[in-house]
PDB file of N, CA and C in Angstrom:
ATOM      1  N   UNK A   1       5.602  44.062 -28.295  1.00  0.00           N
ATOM      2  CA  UNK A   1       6.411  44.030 -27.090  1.00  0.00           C
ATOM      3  C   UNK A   1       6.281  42.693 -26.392  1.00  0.00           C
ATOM      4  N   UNK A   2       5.286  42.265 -26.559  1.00  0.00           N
ATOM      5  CA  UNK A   2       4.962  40.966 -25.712  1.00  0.00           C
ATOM      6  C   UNK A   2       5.471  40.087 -26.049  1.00  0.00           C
ATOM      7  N   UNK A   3       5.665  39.489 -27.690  1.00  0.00           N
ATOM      8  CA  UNK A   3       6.288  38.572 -28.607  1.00  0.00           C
ATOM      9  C   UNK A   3       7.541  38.924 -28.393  1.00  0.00           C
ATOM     10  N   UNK A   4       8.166  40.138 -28.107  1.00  0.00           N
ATOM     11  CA  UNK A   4       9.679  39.733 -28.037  1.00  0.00           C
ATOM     12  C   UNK A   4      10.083  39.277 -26.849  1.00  0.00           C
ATOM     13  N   UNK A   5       8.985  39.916 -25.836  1.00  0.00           N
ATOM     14  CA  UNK A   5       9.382  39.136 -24.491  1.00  0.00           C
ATOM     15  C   UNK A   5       9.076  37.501 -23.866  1.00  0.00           C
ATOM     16  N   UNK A   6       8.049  37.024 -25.289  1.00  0.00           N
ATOM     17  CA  UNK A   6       7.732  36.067 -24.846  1.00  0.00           C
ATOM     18  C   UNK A   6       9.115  35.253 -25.813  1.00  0.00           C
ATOM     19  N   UNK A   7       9.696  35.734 -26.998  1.00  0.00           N
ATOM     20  CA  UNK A   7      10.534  35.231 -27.789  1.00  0.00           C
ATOM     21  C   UNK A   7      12.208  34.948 -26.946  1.00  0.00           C
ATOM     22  N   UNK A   8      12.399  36.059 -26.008  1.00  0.00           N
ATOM     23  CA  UNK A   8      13.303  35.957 -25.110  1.00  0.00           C
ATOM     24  C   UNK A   8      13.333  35.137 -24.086  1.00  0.00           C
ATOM     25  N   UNK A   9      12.061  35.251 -23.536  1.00  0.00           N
ATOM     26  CA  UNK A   9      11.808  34.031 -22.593  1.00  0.00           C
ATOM     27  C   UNK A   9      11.567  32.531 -22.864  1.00  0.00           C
ATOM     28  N   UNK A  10      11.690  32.133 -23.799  1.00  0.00           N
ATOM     29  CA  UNK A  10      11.525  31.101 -24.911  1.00  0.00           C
ATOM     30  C   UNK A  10      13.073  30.285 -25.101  1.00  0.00           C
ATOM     31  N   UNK A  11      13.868  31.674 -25.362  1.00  0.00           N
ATOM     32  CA  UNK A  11      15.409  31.390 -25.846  1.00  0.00           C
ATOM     33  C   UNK A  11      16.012  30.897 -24.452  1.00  0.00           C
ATOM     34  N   UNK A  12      15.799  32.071 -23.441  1.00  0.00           N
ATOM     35  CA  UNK A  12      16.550  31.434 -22.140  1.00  0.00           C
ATOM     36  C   UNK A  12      16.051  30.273 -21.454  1.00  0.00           C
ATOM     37  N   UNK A  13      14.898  30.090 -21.834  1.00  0.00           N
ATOM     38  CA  UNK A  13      14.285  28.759 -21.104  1.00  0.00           C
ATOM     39  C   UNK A  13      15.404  27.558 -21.828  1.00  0.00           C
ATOM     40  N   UNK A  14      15.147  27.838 -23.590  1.00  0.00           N
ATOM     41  CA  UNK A  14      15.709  26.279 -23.990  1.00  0.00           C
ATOM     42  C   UNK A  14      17.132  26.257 -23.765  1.00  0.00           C
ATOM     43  N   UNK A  15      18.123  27.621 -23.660  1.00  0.00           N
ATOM     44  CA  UNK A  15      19.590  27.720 -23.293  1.00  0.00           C
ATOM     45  C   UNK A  15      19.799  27.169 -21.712  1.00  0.00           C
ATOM     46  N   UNK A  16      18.696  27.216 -20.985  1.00  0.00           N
ATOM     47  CA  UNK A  16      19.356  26.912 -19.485  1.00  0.00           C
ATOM     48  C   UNK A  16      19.157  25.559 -19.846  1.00  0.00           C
ATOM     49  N   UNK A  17      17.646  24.995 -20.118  1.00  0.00           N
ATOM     50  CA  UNK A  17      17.555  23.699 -19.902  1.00  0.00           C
ATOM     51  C   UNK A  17      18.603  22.607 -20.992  1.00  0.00           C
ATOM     52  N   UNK A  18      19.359  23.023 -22.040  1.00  0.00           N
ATOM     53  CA  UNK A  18      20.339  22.558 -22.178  1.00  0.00           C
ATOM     54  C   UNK A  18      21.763  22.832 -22.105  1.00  0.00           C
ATOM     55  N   UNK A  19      21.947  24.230 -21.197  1.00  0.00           N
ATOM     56  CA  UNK A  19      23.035  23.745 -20.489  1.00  0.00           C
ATOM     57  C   UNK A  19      22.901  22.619 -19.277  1.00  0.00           C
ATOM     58  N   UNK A  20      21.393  22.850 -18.406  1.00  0.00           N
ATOM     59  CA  UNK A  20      21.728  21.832 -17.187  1.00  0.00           C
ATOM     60  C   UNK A  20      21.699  20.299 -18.025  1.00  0.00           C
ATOM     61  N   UNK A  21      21.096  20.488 -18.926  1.00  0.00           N
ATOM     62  CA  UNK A  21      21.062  18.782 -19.741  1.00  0.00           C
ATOM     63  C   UNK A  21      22.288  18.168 -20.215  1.00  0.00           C
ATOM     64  N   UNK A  22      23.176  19.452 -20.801  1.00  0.00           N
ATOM     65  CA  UNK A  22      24.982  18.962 -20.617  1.00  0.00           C
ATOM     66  C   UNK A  22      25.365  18.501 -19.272  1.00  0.00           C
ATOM     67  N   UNK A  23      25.108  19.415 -18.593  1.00  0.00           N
ATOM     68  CA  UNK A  23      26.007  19.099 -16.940  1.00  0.00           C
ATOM     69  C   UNK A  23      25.506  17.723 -16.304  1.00  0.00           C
ATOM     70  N   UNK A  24      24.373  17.427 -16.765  1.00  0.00           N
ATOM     71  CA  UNK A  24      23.862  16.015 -15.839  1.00  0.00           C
ATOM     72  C   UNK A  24      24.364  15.082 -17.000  1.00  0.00           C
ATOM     73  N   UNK A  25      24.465  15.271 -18.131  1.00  0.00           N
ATOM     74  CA  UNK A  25      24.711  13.912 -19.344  1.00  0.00           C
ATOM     75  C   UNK A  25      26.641  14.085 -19.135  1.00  0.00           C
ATOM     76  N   UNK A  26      27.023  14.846 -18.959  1.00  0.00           N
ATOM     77  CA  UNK A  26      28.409  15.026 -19.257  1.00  0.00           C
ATOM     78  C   UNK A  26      29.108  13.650 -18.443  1.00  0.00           C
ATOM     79  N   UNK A  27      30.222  13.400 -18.379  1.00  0.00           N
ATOM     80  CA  UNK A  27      31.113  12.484 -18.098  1.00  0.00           C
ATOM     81  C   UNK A  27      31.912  13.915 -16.878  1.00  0.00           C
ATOM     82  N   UNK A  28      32.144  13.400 -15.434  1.00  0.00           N
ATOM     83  CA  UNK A  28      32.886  13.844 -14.667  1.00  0.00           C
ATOM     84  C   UNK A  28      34.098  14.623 -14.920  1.00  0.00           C
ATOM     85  N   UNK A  29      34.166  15.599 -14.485  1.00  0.00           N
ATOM     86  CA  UNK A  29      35.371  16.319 -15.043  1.00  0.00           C
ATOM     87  C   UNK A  29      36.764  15.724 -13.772  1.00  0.00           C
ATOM     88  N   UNK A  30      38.009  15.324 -14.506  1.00  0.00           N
ATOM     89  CA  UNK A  30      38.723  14.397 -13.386  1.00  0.00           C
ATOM     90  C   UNK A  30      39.915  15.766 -13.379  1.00  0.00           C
ATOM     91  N   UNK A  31      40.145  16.283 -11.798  1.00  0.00           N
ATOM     92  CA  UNK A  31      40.771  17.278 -11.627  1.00  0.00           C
ATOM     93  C   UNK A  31      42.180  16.735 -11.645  1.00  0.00           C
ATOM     94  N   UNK A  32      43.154  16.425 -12.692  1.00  0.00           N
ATOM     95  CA  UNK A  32      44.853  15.898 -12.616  1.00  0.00           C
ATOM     96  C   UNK A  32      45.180  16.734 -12.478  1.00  0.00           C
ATOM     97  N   UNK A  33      46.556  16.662 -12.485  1.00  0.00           N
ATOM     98  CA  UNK A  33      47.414  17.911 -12.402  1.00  0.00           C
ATOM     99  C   UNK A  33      47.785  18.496 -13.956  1.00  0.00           C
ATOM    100  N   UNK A  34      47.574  17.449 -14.741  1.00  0.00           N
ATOM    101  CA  UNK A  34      48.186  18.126 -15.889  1.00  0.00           C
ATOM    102  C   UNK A  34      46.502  19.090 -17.090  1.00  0.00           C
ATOM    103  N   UNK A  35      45.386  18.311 -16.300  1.00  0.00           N
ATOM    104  CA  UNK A  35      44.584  19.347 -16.927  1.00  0.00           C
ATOM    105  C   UNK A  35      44.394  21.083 -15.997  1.00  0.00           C
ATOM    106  N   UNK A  36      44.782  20.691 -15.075  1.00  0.00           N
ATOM    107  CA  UNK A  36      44.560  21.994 -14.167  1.00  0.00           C
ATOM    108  C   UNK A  36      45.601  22.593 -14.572  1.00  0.00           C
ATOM    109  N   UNK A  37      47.029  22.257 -15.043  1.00  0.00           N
ATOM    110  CA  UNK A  37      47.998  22.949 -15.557  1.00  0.00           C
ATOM    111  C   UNK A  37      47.548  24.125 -16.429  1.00  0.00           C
ATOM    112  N   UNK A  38      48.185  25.720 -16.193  1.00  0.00           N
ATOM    113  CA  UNK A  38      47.969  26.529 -17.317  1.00  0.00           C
ATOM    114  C   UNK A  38      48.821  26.365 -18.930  1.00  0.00           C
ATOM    115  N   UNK A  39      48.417  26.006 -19.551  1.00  0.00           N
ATOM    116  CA  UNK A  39      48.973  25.609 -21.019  1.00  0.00           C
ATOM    117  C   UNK A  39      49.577  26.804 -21.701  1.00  0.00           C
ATOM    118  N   UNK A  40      51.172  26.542 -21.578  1.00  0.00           N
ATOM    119  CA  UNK A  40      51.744  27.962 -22.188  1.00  0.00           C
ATOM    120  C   UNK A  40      52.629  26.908 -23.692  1.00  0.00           C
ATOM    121  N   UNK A  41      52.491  27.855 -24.654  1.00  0.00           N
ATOM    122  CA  UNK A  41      52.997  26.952 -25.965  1.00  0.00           C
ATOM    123  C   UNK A  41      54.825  27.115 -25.744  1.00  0.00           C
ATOM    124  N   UNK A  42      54.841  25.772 -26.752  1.00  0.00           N
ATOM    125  CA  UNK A  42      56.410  25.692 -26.316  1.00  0.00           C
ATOM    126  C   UNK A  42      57.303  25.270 -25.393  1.00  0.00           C
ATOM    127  N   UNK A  43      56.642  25.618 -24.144  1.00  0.00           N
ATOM    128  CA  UNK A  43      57.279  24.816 -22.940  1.00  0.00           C
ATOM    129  C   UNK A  43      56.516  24.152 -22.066  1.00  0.00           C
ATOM    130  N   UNK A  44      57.111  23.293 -21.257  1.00  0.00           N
ATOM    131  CA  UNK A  44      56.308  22.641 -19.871  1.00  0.00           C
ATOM    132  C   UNK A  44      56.528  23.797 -19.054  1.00  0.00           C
ATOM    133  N   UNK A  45      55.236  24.153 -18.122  1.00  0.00           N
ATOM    134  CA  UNK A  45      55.032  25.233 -17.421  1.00  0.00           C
ATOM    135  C   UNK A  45      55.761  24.604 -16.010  1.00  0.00           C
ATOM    136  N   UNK A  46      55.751  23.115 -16.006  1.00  0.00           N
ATOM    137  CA  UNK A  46      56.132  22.921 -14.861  1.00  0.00           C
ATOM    138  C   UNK A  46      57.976  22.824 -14.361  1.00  0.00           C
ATOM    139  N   UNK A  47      58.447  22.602 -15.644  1.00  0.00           N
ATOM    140  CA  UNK A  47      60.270  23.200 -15.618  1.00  0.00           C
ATOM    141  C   UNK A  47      60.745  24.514 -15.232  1.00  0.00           C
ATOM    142  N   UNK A  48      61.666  24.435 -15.180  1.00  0.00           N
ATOM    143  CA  UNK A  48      62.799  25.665 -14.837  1.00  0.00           C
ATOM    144  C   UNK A  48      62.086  26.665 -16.147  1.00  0.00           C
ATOM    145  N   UNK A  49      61.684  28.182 -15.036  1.00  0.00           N
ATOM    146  CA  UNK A  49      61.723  29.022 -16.156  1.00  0.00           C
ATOM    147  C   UNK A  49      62.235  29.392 -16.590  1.00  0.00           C
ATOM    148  N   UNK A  50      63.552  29.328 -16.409  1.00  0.00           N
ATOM    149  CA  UNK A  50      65.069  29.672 -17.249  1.00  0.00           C
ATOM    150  C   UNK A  50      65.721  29.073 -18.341  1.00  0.00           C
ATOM    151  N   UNK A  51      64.696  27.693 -18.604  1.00  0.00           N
ATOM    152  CA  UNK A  51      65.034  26.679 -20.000  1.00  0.00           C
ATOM    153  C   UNK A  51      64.777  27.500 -21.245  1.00  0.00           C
ATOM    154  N   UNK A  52      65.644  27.455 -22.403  1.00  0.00           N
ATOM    155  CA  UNK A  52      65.732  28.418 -23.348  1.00  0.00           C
ATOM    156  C   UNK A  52      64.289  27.630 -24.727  1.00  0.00           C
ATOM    157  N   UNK A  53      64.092  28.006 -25.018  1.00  0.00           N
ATOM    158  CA  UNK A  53      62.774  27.398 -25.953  1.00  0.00           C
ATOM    159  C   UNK A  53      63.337  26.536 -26.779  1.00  0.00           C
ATOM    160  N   UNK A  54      62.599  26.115 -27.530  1.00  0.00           N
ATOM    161  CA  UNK A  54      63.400  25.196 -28.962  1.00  0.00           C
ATOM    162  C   UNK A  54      63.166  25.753 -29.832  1.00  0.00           C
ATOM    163  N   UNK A  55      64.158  25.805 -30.983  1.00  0.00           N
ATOM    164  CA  UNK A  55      64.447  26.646 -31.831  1.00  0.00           C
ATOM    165  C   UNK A  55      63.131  26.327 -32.753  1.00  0.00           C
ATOM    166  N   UNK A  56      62.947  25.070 -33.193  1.00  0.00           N
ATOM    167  CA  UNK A  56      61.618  24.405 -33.706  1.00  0.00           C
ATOM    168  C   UNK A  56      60.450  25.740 -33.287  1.00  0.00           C
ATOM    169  N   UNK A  57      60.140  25.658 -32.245  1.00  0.00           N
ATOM    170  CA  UNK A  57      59.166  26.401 -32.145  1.00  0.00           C
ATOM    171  C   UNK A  57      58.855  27.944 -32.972  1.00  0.00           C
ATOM    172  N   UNK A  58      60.301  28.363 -32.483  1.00  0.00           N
ATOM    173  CA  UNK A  58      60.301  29.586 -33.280  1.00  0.00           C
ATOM    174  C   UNK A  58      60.320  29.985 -34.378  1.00  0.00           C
ATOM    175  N   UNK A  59      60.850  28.637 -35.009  1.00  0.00           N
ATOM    176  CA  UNK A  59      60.909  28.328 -36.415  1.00  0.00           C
ATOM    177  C   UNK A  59      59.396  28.428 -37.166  1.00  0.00           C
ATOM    178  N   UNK A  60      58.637  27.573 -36.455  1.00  0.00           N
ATOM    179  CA  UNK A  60      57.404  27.671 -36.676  1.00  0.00           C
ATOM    180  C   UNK A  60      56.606  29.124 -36.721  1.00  0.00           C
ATOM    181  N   UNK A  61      56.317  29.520 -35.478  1.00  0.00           N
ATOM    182  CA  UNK A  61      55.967  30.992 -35.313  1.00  0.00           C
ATOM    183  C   UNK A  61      56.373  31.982 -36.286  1.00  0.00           C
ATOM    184  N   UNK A  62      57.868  32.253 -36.957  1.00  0.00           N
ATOM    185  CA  UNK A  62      58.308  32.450 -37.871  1.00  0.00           C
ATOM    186  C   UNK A  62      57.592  32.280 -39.281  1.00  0.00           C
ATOM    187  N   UNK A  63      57.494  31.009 -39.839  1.00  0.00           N
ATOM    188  CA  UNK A  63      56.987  30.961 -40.872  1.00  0.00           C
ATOM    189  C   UNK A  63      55.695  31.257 -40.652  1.00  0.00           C
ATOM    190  N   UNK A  64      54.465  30.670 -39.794  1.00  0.00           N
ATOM    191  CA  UNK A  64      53.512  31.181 -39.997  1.00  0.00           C
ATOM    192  C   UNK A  64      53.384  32.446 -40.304  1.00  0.00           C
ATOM    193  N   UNK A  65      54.558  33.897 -39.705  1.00  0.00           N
ATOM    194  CA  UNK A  65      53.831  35.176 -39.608  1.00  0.00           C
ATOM    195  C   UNK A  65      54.388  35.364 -41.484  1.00  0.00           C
ATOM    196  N   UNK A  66      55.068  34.958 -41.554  1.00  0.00           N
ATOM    197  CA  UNK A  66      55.597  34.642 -42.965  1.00  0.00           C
ATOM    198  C   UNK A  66      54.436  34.869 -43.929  1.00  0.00           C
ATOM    199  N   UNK A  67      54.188  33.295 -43.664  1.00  0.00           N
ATOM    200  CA  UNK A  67      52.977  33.388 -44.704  1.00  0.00           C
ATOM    201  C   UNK A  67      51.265  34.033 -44.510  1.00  0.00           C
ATOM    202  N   UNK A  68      51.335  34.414 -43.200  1.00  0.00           N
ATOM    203  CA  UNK A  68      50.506  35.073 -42.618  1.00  0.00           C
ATOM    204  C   UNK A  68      50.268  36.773 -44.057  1.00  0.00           C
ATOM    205  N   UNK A  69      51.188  36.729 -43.442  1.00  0.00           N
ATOM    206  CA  UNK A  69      51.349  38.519 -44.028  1.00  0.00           C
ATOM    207  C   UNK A  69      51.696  38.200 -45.628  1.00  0.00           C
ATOM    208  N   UNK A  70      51.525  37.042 -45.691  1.00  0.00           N
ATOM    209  CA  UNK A  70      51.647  36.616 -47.518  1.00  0.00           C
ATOM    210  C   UNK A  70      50.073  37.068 -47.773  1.00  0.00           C
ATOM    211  N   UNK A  71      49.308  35.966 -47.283  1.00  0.00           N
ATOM    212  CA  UNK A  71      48.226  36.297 -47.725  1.00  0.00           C
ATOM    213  C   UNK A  71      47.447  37.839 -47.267  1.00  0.00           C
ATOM    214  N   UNK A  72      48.143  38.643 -46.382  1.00  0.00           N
ATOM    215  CA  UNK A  72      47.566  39.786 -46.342  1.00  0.00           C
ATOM    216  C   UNK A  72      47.459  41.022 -47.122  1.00  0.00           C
ATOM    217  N   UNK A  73      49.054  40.432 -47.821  1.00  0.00           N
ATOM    218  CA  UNK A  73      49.399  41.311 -48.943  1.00  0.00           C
ATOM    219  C   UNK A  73      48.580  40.865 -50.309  1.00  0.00           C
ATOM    220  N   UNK A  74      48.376  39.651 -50.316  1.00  0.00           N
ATOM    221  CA  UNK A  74      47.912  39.131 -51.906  1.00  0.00           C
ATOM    222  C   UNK A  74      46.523  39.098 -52.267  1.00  0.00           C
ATOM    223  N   UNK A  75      46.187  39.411 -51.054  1.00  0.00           N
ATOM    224  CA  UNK A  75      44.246  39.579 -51.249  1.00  0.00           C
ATOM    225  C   UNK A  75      43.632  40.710 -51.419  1.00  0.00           C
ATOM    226  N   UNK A  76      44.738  42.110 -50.621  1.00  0.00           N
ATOM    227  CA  UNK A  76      44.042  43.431 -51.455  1.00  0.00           C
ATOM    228  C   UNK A  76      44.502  43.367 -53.430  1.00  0.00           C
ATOM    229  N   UNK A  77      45.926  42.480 -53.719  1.00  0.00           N
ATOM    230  CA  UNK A  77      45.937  42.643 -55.018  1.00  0.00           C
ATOM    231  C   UNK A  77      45.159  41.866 -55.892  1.00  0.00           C
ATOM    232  N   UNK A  78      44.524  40.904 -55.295  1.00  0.00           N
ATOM    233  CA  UNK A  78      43.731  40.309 -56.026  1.00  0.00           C
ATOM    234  C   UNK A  78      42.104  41.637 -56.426  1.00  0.00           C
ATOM    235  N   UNK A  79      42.218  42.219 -55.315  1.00  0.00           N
ATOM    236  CA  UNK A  79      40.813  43.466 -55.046  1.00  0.00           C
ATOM    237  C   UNK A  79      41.595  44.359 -56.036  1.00  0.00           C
ATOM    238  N   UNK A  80      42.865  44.770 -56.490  1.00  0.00           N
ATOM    239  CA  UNK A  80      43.120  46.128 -56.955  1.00  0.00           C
ATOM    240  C   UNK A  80      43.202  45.315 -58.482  1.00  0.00           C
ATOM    241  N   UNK A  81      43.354  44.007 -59.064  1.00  0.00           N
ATOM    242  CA  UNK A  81      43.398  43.796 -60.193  1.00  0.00           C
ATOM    243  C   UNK A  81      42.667  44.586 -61.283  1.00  0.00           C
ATOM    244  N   UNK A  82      41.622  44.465 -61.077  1.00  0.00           N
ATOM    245  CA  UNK A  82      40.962  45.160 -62.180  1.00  0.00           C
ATOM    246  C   UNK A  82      40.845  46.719 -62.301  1.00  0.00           C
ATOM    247  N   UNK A  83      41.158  47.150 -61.639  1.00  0.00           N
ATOM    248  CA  UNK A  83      41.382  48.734 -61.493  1.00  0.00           C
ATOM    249  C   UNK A  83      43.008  49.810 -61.780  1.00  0.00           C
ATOM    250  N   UNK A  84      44.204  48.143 -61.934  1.00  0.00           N
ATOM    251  CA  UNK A  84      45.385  48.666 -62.099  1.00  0.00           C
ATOM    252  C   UNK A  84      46.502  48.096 -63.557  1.00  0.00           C
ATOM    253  N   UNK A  85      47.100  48.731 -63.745  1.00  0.00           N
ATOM    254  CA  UNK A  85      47.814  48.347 -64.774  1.00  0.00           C
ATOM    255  C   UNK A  85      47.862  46.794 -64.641  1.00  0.00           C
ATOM    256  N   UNK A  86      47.539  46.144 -65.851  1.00  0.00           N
ATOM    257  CA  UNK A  86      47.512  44.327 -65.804  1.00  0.00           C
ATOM    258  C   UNK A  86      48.850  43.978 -65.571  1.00  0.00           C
ATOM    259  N   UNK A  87      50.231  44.468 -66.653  1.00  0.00           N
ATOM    260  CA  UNK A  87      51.619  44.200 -66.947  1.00  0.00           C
ATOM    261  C   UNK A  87      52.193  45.005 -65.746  1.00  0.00           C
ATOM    262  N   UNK A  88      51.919  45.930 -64.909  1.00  0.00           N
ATOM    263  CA  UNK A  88      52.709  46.273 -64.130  1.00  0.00           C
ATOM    264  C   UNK A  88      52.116  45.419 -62.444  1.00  0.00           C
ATOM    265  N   UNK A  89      50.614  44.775 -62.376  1.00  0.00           N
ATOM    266  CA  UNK A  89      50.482  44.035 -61.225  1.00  0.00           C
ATOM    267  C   UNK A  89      50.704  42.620 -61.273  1.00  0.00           C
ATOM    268  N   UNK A  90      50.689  41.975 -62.605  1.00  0.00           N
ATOM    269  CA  UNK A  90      51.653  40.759 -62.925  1.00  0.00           C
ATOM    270  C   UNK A  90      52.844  40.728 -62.502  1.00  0.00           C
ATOM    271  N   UNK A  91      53.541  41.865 -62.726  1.00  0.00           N
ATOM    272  CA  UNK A  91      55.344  41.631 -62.449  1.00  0.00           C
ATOM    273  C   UNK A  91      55.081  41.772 -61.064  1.00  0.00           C
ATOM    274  N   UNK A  92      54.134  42.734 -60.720  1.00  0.00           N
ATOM    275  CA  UNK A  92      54.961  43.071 -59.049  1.00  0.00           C
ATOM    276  C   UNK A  92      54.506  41.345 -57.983  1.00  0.00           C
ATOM    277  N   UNK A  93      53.172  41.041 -58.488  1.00  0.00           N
ATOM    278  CA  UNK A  93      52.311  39.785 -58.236  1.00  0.00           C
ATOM    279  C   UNK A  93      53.255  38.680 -57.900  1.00  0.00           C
ATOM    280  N   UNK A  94      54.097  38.682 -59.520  1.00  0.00           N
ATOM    281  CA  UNK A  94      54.982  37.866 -59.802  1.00  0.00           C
ATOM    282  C   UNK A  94      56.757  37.600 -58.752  1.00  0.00           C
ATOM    283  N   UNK A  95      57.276  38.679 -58.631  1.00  0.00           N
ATOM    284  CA  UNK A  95      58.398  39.348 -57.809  1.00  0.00           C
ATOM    285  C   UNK A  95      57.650  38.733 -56.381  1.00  0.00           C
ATOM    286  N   UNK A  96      56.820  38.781 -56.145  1.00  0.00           N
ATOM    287  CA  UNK A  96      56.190  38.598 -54.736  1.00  0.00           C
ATOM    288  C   UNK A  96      56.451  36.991 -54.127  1.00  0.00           C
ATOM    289  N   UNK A  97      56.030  36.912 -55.521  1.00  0.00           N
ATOM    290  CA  UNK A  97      55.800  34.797 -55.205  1.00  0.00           C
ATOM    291  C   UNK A  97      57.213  34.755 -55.486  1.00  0.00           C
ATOM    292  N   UNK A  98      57.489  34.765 -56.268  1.00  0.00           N
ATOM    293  CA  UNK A  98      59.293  34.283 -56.601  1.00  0.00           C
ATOM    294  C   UNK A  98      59.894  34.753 -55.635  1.00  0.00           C
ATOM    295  N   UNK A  99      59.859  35.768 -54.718  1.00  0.00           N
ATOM    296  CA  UNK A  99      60.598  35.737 -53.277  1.00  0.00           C
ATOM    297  C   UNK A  99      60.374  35.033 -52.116  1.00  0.00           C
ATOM    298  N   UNK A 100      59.306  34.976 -51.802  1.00  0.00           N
ATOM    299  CA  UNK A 100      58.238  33.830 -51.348  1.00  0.00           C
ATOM    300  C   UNK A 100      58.737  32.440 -51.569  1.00  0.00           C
ATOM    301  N   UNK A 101      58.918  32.191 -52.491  1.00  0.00           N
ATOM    302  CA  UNK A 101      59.322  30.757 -53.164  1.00  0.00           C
ATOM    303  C   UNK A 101      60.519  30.612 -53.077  1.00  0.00           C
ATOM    304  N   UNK A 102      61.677  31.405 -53.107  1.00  0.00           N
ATOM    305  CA  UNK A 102      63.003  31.411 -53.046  1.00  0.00           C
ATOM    306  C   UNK A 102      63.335  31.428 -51.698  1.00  0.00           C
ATOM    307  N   UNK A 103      62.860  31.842 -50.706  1.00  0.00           N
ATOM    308  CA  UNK A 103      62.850  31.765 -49.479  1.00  0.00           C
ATOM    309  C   UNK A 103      62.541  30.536 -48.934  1.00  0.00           C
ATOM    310  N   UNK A 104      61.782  29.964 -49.399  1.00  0.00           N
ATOM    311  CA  UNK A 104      61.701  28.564 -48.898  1.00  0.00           C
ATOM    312  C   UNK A 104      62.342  27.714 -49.137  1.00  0.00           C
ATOM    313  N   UNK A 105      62.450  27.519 -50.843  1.00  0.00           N
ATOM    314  CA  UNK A 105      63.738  27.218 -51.287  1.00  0.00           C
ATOM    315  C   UNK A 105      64.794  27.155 -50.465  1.00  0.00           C
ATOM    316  N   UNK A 106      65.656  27.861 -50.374  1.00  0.00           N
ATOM    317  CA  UNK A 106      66.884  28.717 -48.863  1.00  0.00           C
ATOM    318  C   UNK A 106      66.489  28.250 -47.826  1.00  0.00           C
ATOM    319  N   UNK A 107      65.295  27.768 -47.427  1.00  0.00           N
ATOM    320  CA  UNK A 107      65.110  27.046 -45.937  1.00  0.00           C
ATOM    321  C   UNK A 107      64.843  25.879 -45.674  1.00  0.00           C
ATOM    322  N   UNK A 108      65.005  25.451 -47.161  1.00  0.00           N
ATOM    323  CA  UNK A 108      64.450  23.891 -47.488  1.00  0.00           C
ATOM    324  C   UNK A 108      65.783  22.877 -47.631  1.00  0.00           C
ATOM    325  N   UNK A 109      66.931  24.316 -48.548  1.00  0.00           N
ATOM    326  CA  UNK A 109      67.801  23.854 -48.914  1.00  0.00           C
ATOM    327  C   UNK A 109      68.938  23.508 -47.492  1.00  0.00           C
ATOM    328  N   UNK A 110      69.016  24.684 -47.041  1.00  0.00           N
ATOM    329  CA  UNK A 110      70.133  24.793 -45.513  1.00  0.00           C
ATOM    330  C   UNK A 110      69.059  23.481 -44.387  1.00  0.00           C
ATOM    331  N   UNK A 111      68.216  22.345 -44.678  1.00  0.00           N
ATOM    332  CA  UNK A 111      67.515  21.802 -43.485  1.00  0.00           C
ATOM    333  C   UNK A 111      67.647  22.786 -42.268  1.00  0.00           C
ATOM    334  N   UNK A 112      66.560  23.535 -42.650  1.00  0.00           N
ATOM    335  CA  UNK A 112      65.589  24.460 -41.600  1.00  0.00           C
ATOM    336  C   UNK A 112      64.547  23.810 -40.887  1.00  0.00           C
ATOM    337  N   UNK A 113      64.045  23.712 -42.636  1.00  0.00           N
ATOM    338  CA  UNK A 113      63.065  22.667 -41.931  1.00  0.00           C
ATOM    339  C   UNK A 113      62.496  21.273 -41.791  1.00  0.00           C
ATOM    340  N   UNK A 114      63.926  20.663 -40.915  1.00  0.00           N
ATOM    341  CA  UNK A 114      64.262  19.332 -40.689  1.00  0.00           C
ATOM    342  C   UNK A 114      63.518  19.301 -38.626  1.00  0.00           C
ATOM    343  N   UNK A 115      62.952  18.367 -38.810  1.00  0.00           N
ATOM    344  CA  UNK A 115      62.711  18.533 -36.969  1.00  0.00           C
ATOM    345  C   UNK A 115      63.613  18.056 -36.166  1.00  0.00           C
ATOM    346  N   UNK A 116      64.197  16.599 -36.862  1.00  0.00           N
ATOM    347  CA  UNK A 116      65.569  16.329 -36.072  1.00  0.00           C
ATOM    348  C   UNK A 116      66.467  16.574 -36.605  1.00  0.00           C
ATOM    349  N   UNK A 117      67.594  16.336 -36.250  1.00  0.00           N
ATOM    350  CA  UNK A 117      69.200  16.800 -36.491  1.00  0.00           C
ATOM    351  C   UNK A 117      70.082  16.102 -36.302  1.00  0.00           C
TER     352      UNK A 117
END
């Protein structure tokens, strides 16, 4: 009991004395307006909230959930490989990426994803 209390009292000693050792070494924190700003993605918080987003953005957000949920799907099949038909998780494996790939294709081809215009 004693060792853990002396092990605890040990930890918070060296956690305070280097947080106060940050706060005195640190460089001044300079209060602007644009760090005090709350940071919302996509827009300046300080415009009209009625400005419509840029399509860019959404574009983005878009593909990430895209490929997001790519890899969510492709990592339990990598886990079910050895437990499932080889020729029937190849094709489906396969069908997966080739839509995947054709899709980008289609967004590569129409400049989707061009930033200017």
């Amino acid at each position: 009991m004693i060792k853990i209390l002396i092990s605890l009292t040990l930890a918070m000693i060296i956690s305070m004395s280097l947080m106060i050792m940050c706060t005195i070494i640190s460089k001044t924190m300079s209060m602007d307006r644009e760090k005090m700003s709350p940071f919302e993605c996509g827009f300046d918080p300080k415009s009209s909230a009625r400005m419509p987003f840029s399509i860019q953005f959404f574009l983005i957000a878009v593909l990430f959930l895209i490929f997001d949920i790519e890899i969510a799907i492709i990592m339990p099949m990598m886990i079910t490989m050895k437990t499932s038909n080889l020729m029937m998780w190849t094709m489906t494996i396969s069908m997966f990426i080739i839509t995947l790939t054709l899709g980008l294709y289609y967004e590569w081809k129409t400049n989707m994803l061009e930033w200017s215009k």
